[in-house]
PDB file of N, CA and C in Angstrom:
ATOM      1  N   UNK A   1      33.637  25.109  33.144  1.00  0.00           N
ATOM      2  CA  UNK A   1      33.045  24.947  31.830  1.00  0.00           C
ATOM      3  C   UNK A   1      31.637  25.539  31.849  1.00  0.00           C
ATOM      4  N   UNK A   2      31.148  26.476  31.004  1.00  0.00           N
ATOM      5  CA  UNK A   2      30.054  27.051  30.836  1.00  0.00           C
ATOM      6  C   UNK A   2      28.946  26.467  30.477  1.00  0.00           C
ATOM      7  N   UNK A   3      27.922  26.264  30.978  1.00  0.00           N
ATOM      8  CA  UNK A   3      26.818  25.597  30.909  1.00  0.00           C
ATOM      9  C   UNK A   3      26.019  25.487  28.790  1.00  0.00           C
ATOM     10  N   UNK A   4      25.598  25.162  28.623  1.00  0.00           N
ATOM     11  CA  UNK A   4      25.070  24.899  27.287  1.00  0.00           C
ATOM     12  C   UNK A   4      24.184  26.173  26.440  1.00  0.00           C
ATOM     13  N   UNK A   5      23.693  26.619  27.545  1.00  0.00           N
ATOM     14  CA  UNK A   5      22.918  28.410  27.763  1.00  0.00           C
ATOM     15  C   UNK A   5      23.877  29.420  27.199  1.00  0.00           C
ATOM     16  N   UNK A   6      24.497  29.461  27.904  1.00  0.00           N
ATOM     17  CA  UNK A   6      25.753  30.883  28.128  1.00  0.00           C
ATOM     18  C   UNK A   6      26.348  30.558  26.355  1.00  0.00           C
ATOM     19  N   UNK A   7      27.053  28.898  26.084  1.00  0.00           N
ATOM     20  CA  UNK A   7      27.399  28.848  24.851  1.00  0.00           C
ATOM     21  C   UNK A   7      26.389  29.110  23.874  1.00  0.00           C
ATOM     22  N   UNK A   8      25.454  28.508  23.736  1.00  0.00           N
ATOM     23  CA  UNK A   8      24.305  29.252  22.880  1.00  0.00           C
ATOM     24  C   UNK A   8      24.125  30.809  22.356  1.00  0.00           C
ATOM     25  N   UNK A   9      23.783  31.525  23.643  1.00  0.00           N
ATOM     26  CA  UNK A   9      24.076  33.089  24.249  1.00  0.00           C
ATOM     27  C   UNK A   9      25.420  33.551  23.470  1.00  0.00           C
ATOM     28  N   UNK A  10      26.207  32.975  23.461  1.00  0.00           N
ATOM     29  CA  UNK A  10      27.525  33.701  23.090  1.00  0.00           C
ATOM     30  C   UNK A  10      27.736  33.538  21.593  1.00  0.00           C
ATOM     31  N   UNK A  11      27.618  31.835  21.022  1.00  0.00           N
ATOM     32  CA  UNK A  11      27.226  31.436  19.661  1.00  0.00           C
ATOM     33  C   UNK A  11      26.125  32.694  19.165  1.00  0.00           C
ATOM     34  N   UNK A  12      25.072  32.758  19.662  1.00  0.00           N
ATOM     35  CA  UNK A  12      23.927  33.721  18.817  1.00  0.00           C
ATOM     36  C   UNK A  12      24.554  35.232  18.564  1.00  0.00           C
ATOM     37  N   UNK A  13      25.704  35.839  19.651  1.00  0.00           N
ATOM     38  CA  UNK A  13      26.472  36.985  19.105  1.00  0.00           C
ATOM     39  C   UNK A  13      27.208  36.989  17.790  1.00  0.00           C
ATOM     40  N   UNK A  14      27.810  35.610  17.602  1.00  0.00           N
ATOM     41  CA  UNK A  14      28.532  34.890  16.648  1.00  0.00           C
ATOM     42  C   UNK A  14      27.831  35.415  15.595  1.00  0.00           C
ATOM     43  N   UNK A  15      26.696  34.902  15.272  1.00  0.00           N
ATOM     44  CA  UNK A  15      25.827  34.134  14.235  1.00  0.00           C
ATOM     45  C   UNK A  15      25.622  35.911  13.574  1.00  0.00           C
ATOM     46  N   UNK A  16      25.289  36.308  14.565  1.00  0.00           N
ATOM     47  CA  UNK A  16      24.475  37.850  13.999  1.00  0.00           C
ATOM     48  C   UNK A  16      26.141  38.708  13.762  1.00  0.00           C
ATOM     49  N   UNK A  17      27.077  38.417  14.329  1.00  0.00           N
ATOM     50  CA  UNK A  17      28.289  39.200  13.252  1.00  0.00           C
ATOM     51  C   UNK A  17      28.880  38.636  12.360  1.00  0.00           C
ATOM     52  N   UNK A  18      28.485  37.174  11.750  1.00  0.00           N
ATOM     53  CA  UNK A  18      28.426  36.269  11.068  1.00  0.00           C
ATOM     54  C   UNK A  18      27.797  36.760   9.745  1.00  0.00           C
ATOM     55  N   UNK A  19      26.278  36.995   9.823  1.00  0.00           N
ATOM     56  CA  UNK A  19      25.648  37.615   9.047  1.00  0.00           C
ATOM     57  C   UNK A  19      25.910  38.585   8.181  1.00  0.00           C
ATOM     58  N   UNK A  20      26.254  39.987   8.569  1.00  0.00           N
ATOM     59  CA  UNK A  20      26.819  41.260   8.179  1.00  0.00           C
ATOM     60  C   UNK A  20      28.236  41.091   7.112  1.00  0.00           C
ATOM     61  N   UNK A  21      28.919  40.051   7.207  1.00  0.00           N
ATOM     62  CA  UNK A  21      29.677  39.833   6.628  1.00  0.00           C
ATOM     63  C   UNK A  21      29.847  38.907   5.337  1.00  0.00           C
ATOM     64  N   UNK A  22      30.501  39.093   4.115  1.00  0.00           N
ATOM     65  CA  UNK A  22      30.659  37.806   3.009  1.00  0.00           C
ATOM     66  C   UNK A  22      31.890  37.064   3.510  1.00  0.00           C
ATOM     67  N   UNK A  23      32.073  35.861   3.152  1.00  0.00           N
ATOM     68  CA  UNK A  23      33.455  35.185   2.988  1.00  0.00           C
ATOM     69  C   UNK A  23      33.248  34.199   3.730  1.00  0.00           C
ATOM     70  N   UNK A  24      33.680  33.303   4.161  1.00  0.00           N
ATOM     71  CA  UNK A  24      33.636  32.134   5.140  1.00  0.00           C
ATOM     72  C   UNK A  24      35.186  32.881   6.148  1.00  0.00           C
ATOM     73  N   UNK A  25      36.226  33.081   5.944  1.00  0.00           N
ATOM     74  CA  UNK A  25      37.395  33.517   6.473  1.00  0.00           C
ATOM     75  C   UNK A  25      36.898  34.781   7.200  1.00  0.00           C
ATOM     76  N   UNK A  26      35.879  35.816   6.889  1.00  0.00           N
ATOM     77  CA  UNK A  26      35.361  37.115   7.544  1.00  0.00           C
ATOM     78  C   UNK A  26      34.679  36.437   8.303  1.00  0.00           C
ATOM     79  N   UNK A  27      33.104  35.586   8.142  1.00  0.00           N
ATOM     80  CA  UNK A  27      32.956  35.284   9.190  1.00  0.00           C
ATOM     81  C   UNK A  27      33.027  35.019  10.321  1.00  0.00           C
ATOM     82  N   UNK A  28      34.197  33.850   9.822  1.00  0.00           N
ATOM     83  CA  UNK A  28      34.417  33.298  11.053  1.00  0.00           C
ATOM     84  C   UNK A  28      35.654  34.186  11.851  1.00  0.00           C
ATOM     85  N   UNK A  29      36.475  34.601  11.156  1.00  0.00           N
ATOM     86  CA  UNK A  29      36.907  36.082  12.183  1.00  0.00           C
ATOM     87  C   UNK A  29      35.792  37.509  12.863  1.00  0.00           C
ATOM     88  N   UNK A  30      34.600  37.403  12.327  1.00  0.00           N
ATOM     89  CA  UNK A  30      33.888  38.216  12.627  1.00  0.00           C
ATOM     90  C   UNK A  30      33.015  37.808  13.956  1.00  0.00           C
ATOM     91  N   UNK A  31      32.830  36.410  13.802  1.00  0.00           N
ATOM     92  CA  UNK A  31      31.670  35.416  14.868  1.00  0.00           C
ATOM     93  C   UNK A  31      33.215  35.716  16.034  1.00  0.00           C
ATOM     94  N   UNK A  32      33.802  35.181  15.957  1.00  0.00           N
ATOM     95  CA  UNK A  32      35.097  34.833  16.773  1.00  0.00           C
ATOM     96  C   UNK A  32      35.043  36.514  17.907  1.00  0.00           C
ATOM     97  N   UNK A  33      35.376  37.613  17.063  1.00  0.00           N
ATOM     98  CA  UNK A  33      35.580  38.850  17.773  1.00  0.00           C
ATOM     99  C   UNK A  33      34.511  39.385  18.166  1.00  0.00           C
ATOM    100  N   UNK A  34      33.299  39.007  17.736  1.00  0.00           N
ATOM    101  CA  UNK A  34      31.745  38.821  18.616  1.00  0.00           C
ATOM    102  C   UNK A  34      31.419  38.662  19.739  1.00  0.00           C
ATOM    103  N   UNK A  35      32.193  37.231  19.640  1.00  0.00           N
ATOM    104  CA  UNK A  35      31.698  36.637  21.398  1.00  0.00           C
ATOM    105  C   UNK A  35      33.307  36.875  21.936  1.00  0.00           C
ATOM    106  N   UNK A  36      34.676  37.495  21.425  1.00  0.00           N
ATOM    107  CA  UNK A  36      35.231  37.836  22.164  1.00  0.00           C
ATOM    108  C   UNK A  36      34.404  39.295  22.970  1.00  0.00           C
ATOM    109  N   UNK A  37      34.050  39.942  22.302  1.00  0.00           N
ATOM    110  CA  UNK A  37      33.557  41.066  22.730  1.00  0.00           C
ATOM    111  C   UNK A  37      32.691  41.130  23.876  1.00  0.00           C
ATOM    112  N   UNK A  38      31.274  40.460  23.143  1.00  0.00           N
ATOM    113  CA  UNK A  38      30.442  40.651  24.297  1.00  0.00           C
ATOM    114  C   UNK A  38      30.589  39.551  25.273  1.00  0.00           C
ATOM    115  N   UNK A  39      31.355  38.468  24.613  1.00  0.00           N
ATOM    116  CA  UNK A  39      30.976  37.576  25.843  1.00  0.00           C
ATOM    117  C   UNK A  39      30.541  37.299  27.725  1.00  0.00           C
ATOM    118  N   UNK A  40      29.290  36.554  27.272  1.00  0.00           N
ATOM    119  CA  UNK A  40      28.061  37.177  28.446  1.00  0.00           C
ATOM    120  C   UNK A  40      28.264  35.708  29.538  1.00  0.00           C
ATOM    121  N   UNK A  41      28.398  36.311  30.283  1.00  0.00           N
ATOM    122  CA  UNK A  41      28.856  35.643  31.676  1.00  0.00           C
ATOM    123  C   UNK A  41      30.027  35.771  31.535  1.00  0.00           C
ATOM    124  N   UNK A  42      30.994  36.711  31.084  1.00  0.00           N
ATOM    125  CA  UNK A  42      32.569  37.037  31.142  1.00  0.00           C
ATOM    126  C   UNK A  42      33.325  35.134  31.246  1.00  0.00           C
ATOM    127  N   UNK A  43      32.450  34.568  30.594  1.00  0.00           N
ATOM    128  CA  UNK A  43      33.355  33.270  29.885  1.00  0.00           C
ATOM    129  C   UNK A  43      34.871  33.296  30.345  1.00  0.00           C
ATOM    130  N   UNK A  44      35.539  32.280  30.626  1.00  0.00           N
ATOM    131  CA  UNK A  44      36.932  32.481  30.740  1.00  0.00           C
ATOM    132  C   UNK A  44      37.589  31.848  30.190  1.00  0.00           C
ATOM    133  N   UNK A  45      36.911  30.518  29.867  1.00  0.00           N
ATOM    134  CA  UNK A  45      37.290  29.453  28.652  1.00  0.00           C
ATOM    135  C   UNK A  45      37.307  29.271  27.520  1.00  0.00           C
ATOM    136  N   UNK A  46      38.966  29.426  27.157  1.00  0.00           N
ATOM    137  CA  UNK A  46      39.262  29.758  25.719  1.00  0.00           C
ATOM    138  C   UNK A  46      38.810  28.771  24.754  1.00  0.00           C
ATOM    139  N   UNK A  47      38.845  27.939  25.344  1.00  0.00           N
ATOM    140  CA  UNK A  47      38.191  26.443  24.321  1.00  0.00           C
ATOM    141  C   UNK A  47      36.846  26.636  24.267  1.00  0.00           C
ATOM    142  N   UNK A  48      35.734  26.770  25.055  1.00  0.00           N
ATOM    143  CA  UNK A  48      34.228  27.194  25.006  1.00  0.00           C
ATOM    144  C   UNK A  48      33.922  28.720  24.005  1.00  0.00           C
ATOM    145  N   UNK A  49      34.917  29.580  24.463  1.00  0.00           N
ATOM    146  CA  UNK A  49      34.946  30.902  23.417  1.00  0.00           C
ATOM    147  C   UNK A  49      35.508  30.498  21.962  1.00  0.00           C
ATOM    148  N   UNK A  50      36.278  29.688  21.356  1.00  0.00           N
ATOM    149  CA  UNK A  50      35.971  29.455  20.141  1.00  0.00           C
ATOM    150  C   UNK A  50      35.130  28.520  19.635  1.00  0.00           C
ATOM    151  N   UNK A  51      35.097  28.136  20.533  1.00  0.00           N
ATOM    152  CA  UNK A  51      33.503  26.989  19.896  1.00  0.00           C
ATOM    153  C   UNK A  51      32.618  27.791  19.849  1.00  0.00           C
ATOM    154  N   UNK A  52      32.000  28.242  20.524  1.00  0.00           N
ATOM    155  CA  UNK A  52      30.644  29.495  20.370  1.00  0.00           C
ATOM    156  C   UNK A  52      31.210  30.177  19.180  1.00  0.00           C
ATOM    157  N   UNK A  53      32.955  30.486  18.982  1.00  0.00           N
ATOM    158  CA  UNK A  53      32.850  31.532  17.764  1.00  0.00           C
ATOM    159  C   UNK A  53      32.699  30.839  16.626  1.00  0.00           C
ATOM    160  N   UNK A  54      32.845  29.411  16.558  1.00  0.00           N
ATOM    161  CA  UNK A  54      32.402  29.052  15.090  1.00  0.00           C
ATOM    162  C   UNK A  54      31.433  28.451  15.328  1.00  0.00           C
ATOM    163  N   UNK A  55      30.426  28.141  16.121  1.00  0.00           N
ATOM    164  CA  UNK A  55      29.054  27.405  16.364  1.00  0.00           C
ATOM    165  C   UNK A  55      28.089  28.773  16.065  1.00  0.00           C
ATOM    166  N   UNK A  56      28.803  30.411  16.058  1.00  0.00           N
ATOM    167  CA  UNK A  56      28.270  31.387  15.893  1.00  0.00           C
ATOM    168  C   UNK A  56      27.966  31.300  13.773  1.00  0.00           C
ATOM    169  N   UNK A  57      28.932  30.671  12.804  1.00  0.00           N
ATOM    170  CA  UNK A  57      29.287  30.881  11.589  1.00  0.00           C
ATOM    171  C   UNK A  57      28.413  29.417  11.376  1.00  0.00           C
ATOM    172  N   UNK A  58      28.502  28.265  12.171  1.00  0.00           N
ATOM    173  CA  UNK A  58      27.151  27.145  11.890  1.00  0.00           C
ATOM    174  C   UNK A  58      26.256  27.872  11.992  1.00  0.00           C
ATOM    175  N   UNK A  59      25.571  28.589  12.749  1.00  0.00           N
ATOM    176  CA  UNK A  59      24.075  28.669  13.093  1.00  0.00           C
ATOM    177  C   UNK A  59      24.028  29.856  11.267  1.00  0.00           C
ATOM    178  N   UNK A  60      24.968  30.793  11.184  1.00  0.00           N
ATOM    179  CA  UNK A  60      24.543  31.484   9.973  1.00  0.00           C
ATOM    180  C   UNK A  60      24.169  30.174   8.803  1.00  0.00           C
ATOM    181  N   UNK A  61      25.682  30.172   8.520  1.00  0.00           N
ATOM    182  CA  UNK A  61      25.713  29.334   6.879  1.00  0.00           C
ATOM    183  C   UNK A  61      25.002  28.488   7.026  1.00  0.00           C
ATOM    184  N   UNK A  62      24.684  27.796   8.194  1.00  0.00           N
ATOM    185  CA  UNK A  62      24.036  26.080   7.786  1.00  0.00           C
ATOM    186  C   UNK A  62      25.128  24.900   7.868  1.00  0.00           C
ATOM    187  N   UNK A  63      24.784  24.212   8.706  1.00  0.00           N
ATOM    188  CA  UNK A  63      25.936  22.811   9.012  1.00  0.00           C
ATOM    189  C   UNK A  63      26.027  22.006   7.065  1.00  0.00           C
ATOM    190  N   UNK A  64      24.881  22.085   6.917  1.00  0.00           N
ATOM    191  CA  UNK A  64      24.925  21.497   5.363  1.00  0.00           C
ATOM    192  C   UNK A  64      24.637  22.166   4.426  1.00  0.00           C
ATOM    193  N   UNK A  65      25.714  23.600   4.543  1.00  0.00           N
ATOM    194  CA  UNK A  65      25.828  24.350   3.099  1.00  0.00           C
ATOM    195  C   UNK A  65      27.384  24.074   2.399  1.00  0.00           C
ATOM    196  N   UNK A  66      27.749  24.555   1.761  1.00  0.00           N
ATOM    197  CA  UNK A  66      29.481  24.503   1.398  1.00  0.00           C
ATOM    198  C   UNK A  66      30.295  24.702   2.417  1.00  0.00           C
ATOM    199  N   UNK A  67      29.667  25.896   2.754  1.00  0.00           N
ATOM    200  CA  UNK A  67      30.600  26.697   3.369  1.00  0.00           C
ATOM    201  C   UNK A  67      30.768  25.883   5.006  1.00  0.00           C
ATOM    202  N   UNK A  68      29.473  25.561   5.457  1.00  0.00           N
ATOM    203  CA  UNK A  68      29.321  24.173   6.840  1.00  0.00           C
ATOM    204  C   UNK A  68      30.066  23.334   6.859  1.00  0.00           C
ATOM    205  N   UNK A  69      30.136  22.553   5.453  1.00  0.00           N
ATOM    206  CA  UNK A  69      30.867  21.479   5.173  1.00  0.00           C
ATOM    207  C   UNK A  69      32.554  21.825   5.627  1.00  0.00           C
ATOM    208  N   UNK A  70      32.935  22.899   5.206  1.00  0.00           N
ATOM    209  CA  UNK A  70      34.316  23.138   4.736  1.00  0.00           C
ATOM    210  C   UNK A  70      35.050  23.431   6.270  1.00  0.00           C
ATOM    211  N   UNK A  71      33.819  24.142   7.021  1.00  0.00           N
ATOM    212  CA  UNK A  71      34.292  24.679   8.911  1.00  0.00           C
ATOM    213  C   UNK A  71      34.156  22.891   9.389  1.00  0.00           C
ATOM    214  N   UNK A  72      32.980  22.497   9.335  1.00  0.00           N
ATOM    215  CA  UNK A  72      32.639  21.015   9.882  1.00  0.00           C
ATOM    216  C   UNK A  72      34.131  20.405   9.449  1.00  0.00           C
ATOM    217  N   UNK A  73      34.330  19.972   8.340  1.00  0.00           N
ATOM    218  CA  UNK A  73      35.673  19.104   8.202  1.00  0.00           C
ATOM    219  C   UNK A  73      37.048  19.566   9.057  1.00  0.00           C
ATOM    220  N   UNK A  74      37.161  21.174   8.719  1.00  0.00           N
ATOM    221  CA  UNK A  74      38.045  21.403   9.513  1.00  0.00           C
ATOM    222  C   UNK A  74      38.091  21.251  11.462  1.00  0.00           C
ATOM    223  N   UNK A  75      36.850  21.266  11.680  1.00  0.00           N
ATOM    224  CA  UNK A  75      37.025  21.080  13.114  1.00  0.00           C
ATOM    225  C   UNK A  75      36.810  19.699  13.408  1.00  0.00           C
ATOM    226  N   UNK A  76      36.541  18.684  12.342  1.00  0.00           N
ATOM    227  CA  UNK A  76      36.990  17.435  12.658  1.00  0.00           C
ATOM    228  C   UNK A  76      38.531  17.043  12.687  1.00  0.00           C
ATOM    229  N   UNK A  77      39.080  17.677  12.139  1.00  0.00           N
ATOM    230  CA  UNK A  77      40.671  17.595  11.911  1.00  0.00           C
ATOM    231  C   UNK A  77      41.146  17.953  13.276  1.00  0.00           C
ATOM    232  N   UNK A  78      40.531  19.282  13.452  1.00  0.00           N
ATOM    233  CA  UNK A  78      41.537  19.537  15.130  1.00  0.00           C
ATOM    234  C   UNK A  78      40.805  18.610  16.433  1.00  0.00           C
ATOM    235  N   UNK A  79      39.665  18.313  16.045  1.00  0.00           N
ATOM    236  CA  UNK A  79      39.124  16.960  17.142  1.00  0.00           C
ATOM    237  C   UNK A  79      40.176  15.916  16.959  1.00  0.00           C
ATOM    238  N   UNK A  80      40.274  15.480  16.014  1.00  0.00           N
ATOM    239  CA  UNK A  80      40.748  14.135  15.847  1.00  0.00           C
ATOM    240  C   UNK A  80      42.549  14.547  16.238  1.00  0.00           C
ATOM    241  N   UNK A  81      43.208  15.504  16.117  1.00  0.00           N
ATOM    242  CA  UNK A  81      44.539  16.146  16.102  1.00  0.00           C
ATOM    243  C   UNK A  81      44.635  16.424  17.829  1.00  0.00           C
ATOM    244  N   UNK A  82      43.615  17.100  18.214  1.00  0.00           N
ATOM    245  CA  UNK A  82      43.441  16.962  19.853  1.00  0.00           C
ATOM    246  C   UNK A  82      43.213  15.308  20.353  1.00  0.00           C
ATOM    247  N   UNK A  83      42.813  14.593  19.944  1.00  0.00           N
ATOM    248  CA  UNK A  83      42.641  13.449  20.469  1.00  0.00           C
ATOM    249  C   UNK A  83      44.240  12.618  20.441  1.00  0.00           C
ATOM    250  N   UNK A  84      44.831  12.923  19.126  1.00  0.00           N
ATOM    251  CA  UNK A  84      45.784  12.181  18.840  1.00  0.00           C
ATOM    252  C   UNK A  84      46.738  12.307  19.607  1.00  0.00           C
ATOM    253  N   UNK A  85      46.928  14.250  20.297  1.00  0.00           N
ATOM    254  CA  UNK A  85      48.052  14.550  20.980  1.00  0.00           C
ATOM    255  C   UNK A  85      47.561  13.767  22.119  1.00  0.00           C
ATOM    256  N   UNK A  86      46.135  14.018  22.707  1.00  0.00           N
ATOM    257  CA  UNK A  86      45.645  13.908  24.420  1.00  0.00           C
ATOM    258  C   UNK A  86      46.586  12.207  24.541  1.00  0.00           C
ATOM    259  N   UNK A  87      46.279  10.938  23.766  1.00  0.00           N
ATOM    260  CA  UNK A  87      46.405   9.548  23.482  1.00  0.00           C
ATOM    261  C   UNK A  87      47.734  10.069  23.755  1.00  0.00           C
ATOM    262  N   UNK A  88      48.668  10.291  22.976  1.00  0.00           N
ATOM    263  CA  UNK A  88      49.914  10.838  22.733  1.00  0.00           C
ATOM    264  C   UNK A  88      50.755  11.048  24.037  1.00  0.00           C
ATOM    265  N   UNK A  89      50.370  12.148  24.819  1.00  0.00           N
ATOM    266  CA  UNK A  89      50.695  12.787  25.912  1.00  0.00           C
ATOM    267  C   UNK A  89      50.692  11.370  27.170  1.00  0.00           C
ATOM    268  N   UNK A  90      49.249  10.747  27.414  1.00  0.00           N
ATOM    269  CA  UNK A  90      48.961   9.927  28.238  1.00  0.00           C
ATOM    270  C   UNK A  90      49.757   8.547  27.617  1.00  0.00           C
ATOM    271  N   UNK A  91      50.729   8.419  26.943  1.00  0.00           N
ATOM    272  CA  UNK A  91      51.511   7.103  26.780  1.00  0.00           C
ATOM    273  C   UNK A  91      51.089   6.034  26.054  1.00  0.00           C
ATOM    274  N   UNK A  92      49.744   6.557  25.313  1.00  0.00           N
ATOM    275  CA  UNK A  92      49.208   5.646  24.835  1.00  0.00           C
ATOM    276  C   UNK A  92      49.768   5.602  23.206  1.00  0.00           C
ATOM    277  N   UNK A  93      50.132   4.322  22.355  1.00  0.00           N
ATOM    278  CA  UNK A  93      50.545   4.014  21.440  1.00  0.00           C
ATOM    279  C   UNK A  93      49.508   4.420  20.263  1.00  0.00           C
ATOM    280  N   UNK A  94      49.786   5.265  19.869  1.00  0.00           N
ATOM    281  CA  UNK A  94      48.337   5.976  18.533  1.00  0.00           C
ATOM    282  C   UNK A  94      49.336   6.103  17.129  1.00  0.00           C
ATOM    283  N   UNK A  95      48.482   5.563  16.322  1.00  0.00           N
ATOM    284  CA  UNK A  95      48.765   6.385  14.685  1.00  0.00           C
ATOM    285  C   UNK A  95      48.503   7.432  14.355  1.00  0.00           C
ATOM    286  N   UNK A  96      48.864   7.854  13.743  1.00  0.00           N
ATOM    287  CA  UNK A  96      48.667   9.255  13.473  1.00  0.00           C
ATOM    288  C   UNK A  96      47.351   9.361  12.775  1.00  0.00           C
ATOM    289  N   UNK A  97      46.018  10.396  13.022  1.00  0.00           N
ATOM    290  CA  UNK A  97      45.513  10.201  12.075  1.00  0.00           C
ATOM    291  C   UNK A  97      45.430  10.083  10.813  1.00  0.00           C
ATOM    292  N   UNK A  98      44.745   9.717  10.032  1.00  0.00           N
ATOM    293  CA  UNK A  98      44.694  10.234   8.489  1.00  0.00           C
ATOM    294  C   UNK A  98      44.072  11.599   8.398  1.00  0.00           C
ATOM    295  N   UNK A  99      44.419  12.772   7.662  1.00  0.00           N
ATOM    296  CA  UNK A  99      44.012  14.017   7.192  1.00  0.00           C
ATOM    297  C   UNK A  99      43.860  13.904   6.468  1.00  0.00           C
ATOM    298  N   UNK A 100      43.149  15.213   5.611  1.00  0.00           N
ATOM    299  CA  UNK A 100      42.539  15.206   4.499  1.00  0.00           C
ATOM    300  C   UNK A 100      43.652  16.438   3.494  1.00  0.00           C
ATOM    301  N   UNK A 101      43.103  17.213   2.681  1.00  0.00           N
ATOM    302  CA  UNK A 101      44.666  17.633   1.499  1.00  0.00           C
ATOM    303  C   UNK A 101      44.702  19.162   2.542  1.00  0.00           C
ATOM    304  N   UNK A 102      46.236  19.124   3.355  1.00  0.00           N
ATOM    305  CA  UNK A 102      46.084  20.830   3.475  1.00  0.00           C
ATOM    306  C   UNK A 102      45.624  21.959   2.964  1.00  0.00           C
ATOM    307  N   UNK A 103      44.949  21.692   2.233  1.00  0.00           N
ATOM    308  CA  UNK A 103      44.542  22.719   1.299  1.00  0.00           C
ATOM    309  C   UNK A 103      43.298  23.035   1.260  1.00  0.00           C
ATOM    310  N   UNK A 104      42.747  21.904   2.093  1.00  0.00           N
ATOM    311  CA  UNK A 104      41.172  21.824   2.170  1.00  0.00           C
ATOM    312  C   UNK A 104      40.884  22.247   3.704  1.00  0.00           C
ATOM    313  N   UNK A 105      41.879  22.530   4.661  1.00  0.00           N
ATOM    314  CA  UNK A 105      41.971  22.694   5.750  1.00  0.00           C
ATOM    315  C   UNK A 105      41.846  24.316   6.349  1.00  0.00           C
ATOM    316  N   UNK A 106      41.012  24.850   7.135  1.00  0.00           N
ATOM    317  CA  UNK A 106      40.648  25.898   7.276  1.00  0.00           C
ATOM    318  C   UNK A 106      42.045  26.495   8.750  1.00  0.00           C
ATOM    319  N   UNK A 107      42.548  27.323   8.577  1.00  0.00           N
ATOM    320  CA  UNK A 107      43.472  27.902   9.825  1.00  0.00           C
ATOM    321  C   UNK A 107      42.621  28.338  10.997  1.00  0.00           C
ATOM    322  N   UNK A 108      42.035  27.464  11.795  1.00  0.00           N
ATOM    323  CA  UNK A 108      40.871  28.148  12.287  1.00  0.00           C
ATOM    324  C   UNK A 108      41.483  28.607  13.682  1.00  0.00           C
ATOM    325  N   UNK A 109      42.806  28.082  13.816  1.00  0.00           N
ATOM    326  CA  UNK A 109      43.251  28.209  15.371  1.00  0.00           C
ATOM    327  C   UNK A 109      44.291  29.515  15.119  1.00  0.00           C
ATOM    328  N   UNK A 110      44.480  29.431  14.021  1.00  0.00           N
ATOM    329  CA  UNK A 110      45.866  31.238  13.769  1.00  0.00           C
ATOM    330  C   UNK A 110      44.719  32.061  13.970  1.00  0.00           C
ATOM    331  N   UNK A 111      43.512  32.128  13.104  1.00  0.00           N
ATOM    332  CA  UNK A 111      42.455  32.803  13.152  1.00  0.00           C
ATOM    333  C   UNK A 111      42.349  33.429  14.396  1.00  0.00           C
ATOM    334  N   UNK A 112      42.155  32.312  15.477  1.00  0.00           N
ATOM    335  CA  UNK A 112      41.435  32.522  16.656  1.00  0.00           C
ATOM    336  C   UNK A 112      42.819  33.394  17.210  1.00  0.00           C
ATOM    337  N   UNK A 113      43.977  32.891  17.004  1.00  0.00           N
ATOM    338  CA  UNK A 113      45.266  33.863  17.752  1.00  0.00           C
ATOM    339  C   UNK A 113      45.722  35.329  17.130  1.00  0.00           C
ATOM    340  N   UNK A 114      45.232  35.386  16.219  1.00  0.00           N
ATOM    341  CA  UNK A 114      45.229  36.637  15.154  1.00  0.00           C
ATOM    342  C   UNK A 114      43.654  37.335  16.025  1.00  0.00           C
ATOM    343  N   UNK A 115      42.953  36.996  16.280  1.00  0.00           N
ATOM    344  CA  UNK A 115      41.464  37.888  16.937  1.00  0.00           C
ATOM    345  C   UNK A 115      42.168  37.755  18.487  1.00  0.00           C
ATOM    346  N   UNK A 116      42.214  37.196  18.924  1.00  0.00           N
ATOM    347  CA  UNK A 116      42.682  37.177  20.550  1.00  0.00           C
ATOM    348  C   UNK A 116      44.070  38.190  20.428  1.00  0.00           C
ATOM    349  N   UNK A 117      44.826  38.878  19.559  1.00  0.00           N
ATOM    350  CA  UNK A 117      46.047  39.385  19.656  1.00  0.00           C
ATOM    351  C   UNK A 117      47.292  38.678  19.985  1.00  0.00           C
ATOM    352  N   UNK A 118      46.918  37.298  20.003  1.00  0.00           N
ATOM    353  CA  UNK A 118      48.086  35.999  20.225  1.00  0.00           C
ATOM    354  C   UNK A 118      49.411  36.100  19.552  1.00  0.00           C
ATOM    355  N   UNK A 119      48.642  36.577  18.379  1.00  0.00           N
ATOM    356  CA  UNK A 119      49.627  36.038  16.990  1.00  0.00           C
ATOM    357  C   UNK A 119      50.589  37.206  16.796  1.00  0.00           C
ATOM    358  N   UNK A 120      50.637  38.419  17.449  1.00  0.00           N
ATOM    359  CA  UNK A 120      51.493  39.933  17.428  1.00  0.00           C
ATOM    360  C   UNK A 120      52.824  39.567  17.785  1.00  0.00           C
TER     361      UNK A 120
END
């Protein structure tokens, strides 16, 4: 796991191909293929490389603009959706979370497999 530096470092590639772009959906495909690109200390962790790529689209828009709000909710969904499976997996008896309207929900993980060439 990459130290707090390196994510920063890789987020700030984010942020500045973040910039250049309109849309919240460009962005954050733009931050994403950023720090795929340069990523500095050749990162190997796919979970640390999309966090820097949307911690790259926080540092632009602002955690408390619309557009913050709308990434923030959605990556509470896959926190809470990762937690539910991890509980899940380890035998532990969980409810499902509550979500919010699919519709309000950002695809942030096709995103990330559509920029990584996953999704071909």
């Amino acid at each position: 796991m990459p130290n707090d530096a390196v994510l920063m470092i890789n987020s700030d590639f984010g942020r500045r191909a973040s910039e250049r772009v309109d849309g919240l959906e460009n962005k954050v495909k733009a931050s994403m293929k950023a720090v795929l690109d340069e990523n500095w200390l050749v990162v190997n962790d796919d979970d640390a490389l999309f966090r820097a790529g949307l911690g790259g689209v926080l540092l632009d828009v602002g955690q408390d603009s619309e557009d913050g709000q709308k990434l923030t909710a959605s990556i509470d969904v896959l926190k809470k959706f990762g937690s539910f499976l991890s509980a899940s997996s380890a035998g532990l008896s969980v409810e499902f979370p509550e979500m919010p309207d699919p519709e309000t929900i950002l695809p942030l993980m096709g995103w990330w497999r559509e920029i990584k060439g996953d999704g071909k």
